[in-house]
Protein backbone atom coordinates (compact mmCIF):
# COMPACT_ATOMS: atom_id res chain seq x y z
CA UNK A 1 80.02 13.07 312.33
CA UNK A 2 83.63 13.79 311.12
CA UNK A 3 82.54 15.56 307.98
CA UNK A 4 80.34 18.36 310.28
CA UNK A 5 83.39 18.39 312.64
CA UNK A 6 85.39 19.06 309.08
CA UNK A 7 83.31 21.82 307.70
CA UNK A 8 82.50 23.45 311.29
CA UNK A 9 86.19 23.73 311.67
CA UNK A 10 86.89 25.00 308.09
CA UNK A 11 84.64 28.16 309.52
CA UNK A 12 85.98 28.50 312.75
CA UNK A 13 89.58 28.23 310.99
CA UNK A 14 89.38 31.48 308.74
CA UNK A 15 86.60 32.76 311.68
CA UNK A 16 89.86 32.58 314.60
CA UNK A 17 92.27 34.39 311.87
CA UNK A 18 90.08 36.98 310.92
CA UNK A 19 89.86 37.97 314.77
CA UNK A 20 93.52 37.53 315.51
CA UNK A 21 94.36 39.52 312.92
CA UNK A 22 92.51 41.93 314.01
CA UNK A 23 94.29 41.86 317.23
CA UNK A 24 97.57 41.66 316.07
CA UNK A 25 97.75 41.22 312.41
CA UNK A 26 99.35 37.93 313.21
CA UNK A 27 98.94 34.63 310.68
CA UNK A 28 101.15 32.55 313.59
CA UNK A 29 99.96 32.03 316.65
CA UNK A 30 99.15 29.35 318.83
CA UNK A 31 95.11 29.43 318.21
CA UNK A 32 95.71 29.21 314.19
CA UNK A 33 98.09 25.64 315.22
CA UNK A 34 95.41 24.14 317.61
CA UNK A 35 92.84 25.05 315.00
CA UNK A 36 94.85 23.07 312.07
CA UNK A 37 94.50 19.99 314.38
CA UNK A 38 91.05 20.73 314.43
CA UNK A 39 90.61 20.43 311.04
CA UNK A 40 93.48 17.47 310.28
CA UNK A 41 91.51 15.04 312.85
CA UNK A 42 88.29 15.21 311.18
CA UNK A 43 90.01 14.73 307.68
CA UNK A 44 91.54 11.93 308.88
CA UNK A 45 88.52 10.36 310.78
CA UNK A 46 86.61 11.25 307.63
CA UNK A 47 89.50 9.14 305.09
CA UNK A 48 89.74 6.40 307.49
CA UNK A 49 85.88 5.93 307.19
CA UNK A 50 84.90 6.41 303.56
CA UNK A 51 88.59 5.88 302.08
CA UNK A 52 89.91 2.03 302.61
CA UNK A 53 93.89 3.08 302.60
CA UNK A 54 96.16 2.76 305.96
CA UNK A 55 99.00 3.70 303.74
CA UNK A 56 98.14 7.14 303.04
CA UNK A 57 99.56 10.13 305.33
CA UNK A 58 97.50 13.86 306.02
CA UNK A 59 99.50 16.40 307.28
CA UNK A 60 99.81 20.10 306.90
CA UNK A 61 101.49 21.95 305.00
CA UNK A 62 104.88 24.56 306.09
CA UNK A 63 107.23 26.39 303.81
CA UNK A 64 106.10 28.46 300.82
CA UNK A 65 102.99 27.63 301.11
CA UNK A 66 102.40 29.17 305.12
CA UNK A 67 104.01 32.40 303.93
CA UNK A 68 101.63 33.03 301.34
CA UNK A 69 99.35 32.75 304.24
CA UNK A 70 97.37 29.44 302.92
CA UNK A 71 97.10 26.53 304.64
CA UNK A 72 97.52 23.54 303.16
CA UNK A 73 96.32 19.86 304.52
CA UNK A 74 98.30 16.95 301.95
CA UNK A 75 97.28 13.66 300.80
CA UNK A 76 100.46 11.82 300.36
CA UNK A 77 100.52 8.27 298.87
CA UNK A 78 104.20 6.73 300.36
CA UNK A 79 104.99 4.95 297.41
CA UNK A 80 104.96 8.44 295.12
CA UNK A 81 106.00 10.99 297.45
CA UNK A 82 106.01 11.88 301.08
CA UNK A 83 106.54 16.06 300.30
CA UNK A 84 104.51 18.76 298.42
CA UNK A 85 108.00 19.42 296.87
CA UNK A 86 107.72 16.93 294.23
CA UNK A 87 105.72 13.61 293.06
CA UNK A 88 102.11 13.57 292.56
CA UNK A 89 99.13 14.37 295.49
CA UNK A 90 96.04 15.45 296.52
CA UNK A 91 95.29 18.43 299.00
CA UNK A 92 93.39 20.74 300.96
CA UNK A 93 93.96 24.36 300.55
CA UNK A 94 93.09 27.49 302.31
CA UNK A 95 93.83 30.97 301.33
CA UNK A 96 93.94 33.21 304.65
CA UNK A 97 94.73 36.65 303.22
CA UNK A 98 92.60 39.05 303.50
CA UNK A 99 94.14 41.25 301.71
CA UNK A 100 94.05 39.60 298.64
CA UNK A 101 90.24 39.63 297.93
CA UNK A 102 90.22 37.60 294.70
CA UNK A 103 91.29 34.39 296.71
CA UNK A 104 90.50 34.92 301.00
CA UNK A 105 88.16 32.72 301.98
CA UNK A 106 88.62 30.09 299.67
CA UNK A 107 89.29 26.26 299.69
CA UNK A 108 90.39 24.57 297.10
CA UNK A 109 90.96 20.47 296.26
CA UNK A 110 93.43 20.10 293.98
CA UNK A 111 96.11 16.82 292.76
CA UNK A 112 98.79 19.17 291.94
CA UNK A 113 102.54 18.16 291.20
CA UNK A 114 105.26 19.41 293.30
CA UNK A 115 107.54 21.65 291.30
CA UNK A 116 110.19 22.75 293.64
CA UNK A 117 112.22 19.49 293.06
CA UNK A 118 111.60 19.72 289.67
CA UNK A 119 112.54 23.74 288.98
CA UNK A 120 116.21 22.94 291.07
CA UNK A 121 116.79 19.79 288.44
CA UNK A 122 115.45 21.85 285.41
CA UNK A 123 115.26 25.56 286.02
CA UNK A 124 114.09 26.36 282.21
CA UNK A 125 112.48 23.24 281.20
CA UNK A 126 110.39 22.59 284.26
CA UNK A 127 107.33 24.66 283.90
CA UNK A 128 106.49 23.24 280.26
CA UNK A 129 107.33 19.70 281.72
CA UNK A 130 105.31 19.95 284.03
CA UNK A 131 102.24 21.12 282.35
CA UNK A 132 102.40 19.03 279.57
CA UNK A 133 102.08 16.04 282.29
CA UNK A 134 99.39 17.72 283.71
CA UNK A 135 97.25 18.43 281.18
CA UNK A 136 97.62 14.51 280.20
CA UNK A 137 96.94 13.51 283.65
CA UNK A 138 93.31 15.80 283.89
CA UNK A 139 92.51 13.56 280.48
CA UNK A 140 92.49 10.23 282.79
CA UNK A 141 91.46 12.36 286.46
CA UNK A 142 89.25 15.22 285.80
CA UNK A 143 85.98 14.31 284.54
CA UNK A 144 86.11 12.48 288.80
CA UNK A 145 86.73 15.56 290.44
CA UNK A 146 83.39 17.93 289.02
CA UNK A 147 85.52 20.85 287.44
CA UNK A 148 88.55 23.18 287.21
CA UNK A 149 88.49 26.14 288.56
CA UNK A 150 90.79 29.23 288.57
CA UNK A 151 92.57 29.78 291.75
CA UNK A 152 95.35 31.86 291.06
CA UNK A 153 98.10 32.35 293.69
CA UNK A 154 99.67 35.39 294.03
CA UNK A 155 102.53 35.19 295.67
CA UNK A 156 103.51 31.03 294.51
CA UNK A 157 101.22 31.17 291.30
CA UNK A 158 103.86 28.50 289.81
CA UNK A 159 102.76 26.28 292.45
CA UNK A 160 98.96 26.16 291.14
CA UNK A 161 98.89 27.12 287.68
CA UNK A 162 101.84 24.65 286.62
CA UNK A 163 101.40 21.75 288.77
CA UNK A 164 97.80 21.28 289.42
CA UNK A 165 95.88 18.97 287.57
CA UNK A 166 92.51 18.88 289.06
CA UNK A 167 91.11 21.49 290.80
CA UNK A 168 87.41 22.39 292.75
CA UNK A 169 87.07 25.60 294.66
CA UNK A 170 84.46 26.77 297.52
CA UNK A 171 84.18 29.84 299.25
CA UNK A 172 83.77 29.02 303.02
CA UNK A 173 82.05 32.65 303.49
CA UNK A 174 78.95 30.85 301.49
CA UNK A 175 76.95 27.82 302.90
CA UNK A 176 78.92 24.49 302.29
CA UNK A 177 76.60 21.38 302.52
CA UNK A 178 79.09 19.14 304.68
CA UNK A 179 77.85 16.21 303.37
CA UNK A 180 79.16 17.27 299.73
CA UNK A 181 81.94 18.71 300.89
CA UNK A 182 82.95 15.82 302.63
CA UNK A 183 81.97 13.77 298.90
CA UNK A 184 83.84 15.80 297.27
CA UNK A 185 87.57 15.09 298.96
CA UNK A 186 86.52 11.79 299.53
CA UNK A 187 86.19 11.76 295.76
CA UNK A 188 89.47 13.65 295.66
CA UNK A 189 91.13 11.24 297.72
CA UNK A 190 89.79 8.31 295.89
CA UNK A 191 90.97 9.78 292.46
CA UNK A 192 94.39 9.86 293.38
CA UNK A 193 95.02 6.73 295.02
CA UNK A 194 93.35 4.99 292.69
CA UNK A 195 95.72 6.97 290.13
CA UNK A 196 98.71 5.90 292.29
CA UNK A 197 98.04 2.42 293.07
CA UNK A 198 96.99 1.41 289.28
CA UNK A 199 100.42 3.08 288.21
CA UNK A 200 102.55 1.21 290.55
CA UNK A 201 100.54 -2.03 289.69
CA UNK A 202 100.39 -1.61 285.63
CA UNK A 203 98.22 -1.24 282.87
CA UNK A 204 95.31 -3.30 282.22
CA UNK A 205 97.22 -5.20 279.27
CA UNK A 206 99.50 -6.34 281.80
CA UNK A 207 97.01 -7.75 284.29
CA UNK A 208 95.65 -9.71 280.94
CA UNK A 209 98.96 -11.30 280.09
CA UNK A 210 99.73 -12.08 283.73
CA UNK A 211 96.22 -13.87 283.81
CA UNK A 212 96.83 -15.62 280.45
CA UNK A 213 100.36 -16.75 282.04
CA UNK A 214 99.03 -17.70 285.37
CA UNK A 215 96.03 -19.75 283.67
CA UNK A 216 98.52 -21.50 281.37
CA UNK A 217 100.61 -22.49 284.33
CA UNK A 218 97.53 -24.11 286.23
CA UNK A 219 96.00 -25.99 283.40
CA UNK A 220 99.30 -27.58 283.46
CA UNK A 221 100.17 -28.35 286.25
CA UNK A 222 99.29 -30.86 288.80
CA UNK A 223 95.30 -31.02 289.09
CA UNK A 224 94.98 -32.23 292.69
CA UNK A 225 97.50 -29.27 293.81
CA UNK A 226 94.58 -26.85 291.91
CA UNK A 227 92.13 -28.57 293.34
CA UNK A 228 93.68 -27.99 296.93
CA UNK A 229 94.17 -24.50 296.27
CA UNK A 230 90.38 -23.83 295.10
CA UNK A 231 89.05 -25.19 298.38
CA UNK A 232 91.11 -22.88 300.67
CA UNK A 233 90.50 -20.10 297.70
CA UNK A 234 88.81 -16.36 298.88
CA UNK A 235 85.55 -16.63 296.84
CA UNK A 236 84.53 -12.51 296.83
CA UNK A 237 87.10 -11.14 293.69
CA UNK A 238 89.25 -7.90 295.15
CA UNK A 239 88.82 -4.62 293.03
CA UNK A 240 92.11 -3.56 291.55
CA UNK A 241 92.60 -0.10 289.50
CA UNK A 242 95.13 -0.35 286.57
CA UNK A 243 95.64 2.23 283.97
CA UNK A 244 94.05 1.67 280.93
CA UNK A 245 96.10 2.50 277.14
CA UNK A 246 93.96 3.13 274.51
CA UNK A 247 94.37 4.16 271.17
CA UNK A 248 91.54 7.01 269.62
CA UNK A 249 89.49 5.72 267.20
CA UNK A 250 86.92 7.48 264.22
CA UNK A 251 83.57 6.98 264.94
CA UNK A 252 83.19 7.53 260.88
CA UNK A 253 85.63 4.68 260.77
CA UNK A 254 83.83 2.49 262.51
CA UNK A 255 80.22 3.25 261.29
CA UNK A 256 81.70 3.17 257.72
CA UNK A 257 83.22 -0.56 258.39
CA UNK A 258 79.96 -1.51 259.67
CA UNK A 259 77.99 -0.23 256.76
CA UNK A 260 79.89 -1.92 253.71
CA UNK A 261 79.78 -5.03 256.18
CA UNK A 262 75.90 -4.88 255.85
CA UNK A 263 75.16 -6.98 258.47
CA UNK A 264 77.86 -10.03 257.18
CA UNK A 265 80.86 -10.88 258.85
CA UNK A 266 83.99 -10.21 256.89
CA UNK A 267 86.04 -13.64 257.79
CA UNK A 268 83.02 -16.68 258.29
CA UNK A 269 80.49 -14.37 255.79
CA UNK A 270 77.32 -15.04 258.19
CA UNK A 271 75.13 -13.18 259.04
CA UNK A 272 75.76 -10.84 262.26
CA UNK A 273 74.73 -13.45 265.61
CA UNK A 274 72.69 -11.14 267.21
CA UNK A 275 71.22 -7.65 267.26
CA UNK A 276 72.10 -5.08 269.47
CA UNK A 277 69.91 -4.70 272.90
CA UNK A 278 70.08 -1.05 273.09
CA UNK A 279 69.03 -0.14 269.08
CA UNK A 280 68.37 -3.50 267.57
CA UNK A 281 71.38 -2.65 265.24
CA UNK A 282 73.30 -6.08 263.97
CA UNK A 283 76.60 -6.58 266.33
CA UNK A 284 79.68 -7.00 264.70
CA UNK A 285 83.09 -5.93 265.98
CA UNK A 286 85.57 -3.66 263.76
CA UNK A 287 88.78 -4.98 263.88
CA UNK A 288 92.19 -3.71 262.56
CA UNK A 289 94.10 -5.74 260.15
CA UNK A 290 97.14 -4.17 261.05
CA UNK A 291 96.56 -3.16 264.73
CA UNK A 292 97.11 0.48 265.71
CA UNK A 293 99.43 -0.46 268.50
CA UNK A 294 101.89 -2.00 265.46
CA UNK A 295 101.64 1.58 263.52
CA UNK A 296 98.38 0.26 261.55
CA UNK A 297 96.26 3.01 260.17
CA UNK A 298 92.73 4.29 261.46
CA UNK A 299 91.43 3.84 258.35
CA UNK A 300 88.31 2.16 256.83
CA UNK A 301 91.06 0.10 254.32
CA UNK A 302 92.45 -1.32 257.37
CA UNK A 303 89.71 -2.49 258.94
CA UNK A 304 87.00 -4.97 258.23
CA UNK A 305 83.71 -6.09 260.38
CA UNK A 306 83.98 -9.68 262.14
CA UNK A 307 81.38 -11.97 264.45
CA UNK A 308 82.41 -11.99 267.58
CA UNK A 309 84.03 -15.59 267.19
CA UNK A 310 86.45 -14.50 264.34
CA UNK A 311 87.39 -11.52 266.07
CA UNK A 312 88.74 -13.66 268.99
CA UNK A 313 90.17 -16.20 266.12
CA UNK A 314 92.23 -13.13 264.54
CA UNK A 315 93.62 -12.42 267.83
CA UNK A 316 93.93 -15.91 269.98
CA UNK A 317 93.53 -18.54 266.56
């Protein structure tokens, strides 16, 4: 199976530099190059068969990032970038220095942001840019890739420490299950197309108000033309990913509406429809008389408890 073929070749990757170094204390030679094809065809077998995406590109990585004697396998998404130098993507990398025992023998899976691109454009700016967008990015990305992890380059730290946004290390000297390995950068992989694809196709609001326009257009318009359409319809609903925007809200807020509501909706004054399934609680909905999106406070004086029916009348009515 590809991800066996993946982690056997992880092994024999760091296995064949350790002896050629040995020899001749060489990190570029011909058996290191087959090697990285070893290890590129099994990633890509292994995307092509968990990860629905012809679009996205695997290659290795040259440059900086082969001097500091780590190779580096990218996931590049076309419509975001198509170079480690700058954009947003995933990769696979692998610290071959022995001499620097704090990091040989690592992999790492990171979505890191290029910087290069970024430090020629805004040599004093870039580095606070940069993690600022990061650190809002691991907010929407990290709780899907297990953890962060420290894996400090020493000789391109910029490259990691700025840019990265979600990280996972191993340490191919230890046992690696391939079959979580193999989860895991499928999960990587997933992440950040998922990321780039719900970017490039909007928010969630958007999708609503395109749906609200698109339904307004076929209720009135010509019914037999709808009717056409429906029979030669696809019946199975694609999954799209769109960002979501949400504002934060106070739980105390919330509770606090809900308790001088006692059990009575604030617009219709009856009595909550229905109790709650999961703690038998009385379900009413807080809403925002001036809504947060317009500058409206997260306060318990702007807010009051409504049914279900008035809540949708407040916003639709």
């Amino acid at each position: 199976m590809a991800q066996e073929k993946l982690a056997k070749s992880l092994h024999e990757l760091f296995e064949s530099y350790e002896k050629q170094r040995k020899l001749n204390g060489s990190a570029s030679n011909p058996e290191i190059k087959r090697l990285n094809t070893q290890v590129l065809d099994p990633l890509k077998v292994l995307c092509s068969e968990h990860i629905e995406h012809s679009k996205l590109k695997i290659r290795t990585g040259k440059g900086s990032m082969a001097k500091s004697k780590k190779q580096v396998f990218y996931f590049l998404h076309p419509e975001e970038t198509n170079t480690g130098r700058q954009g947003l993507y995933a990769a696979l990398v692998c610290s071959l220095d022995p001499e620097d025992q704090t990091t040989y023998g690592r992999i790492a899976l990171t979505i890191t942001h290029g910087y290069e691109r970024e430090k020629e454009l805004n040599p004093h700016g870039y580095e606070t840019s940069l993690q600022q967008r990061s650190e809002a990015l691991s907010k929407v990305l990290g709780q899907r890739l297990v953890h962060k992890n420290d894996f400090k380059d020493r000789e391109s730290g910029t490259f990691q420490e700025v840019g990265r946004v979600v990280n996972k290390t191993f340490n191919i000297f230890d046992t690696i299950n391939p079959a979580s390995l193999a989860d895991d950068i499928k999960s990587l992989v997933e992440t950040y197309v998922r990321h780039i694809e719900s970017k490039l196709k909007g928010t969630v609001e958007d999708y609503r108000n395109d749906l609200e326009l698109e339904i307004s257009q076929s209720r009135k318009g010509d019914r037999k033309a709808r009717l056409k359409r429906l029979a030669q319809a696809e019946t199975t609903s694609k999954v799209e990913y769109r960002i979501e925007k949400v504002f934060t809200r106070n739980p105390d807020v919330v509770a606090e509406a809900l308790f001088l509501a006692q059990d009575t909706c604030g617009s219709c004054e009856k009595p909550a429809p229905f109790k709650r399934r999961k703690d038998g609680t009385a379900y009413l909905e807080v809403h925002h008389l001036t809504p947060l999106s317009q500058g409206g406070e997260d306060s318990v004086k702007n807010t009051i408890a409504l049914c279900p029916n008035c809540h949708r009348k407040t916003h639709h009515g």
